[in-house]
C-alpha atoms as a PDB file:
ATOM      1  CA  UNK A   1     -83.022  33.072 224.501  1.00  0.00           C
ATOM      2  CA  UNK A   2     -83.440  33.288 228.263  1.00  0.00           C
ATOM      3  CA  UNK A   3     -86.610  34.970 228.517  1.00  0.00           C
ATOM      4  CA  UNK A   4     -86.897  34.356 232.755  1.00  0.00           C
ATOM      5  CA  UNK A   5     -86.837  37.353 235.208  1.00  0.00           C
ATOM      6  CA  UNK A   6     -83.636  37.198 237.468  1.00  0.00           C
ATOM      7  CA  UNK A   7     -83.960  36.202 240.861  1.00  0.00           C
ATOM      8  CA  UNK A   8     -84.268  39.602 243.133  1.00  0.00           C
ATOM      9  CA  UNK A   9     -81.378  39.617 245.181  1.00  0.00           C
ATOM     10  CA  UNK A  10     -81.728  39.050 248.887  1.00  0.00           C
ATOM     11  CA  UNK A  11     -79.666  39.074 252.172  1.00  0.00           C
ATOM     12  CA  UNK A  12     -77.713  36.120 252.482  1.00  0.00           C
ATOM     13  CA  UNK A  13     -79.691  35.227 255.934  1.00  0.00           C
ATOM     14  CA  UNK A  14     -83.148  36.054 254.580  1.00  0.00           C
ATOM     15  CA  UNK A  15     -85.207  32.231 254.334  1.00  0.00           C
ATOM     16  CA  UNK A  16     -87.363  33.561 251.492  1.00  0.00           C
ATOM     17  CA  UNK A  17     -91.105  34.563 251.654  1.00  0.00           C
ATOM     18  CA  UNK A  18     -92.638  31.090 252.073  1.00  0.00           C
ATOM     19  CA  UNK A  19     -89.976  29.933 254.905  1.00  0.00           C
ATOM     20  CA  UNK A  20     -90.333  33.373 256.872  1.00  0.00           C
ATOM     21  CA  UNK A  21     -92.250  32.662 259.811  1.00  0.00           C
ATOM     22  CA  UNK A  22     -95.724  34.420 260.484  1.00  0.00           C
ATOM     23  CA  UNK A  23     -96.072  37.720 262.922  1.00  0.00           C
ATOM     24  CA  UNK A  24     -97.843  36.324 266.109  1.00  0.00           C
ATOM     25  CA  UNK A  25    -100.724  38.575 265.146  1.00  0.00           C
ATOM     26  CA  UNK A  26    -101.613  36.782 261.739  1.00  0.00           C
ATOM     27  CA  UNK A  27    -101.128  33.435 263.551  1.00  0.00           C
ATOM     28  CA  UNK A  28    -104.169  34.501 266.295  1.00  0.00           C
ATOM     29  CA  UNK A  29    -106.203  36.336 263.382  1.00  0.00           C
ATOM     30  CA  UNK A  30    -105.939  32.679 261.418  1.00  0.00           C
ATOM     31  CA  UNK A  31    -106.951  30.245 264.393  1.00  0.00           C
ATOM     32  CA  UNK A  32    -109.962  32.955 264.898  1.00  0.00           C
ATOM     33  CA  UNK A  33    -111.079  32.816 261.544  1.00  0.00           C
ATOM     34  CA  UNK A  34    -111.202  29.391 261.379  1.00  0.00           C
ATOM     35  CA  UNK A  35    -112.860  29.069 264.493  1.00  0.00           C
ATOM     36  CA  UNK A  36    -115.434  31.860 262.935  1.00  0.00           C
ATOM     37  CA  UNK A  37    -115.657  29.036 260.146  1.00  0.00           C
ATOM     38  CA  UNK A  38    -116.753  25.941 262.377  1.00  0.00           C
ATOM     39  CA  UNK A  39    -119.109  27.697 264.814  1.00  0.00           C
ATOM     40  CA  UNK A  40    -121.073  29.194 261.303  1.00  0.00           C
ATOM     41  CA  UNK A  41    -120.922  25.647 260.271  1.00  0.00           C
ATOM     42  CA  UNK A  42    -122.394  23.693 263.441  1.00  0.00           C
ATOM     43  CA  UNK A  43    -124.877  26.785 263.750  1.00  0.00           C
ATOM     44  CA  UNK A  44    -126.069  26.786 259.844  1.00  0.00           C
ATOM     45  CA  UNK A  45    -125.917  22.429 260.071  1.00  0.00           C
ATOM     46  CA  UNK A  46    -127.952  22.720 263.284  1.00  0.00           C
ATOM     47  CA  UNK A  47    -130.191  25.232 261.883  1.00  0.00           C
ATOM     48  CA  UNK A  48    -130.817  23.136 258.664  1.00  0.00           C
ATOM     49  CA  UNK A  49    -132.067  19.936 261.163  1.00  0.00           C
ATOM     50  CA  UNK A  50    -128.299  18.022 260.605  1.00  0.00           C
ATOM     51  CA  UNK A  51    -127.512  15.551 263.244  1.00  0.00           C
ATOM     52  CA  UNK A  52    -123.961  16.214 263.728  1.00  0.00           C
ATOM     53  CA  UNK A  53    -123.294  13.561 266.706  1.00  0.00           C
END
């Protein structure tokens, strides 16, 4: 028995949702997040009495 969904169908030109490439707007929203993510870092290492450098 063959118990596995079928495959949606899709346009023949459509990459699939991994291979589509990002809106610019998600790409910005990502490098600003991570940015978010290593200032909170220095500031909470700095805070704690961490020698980064």
């Amino acid at each position: 028995m063959n118990d596995k969904k079928p495959k949606p169908e899709r346009a023949p030109g459509d990459p699939g949702f991994w291979r589509r490439p990002l809106p610019n707007r998600v790409v910005w929203l990502i490098i600003a997040l991570a940015g978010v993510v290593v200032v909170a870092g220095i500031v909470v290492s700095l805070a704690l009495g961490v020698r980064l450098f």
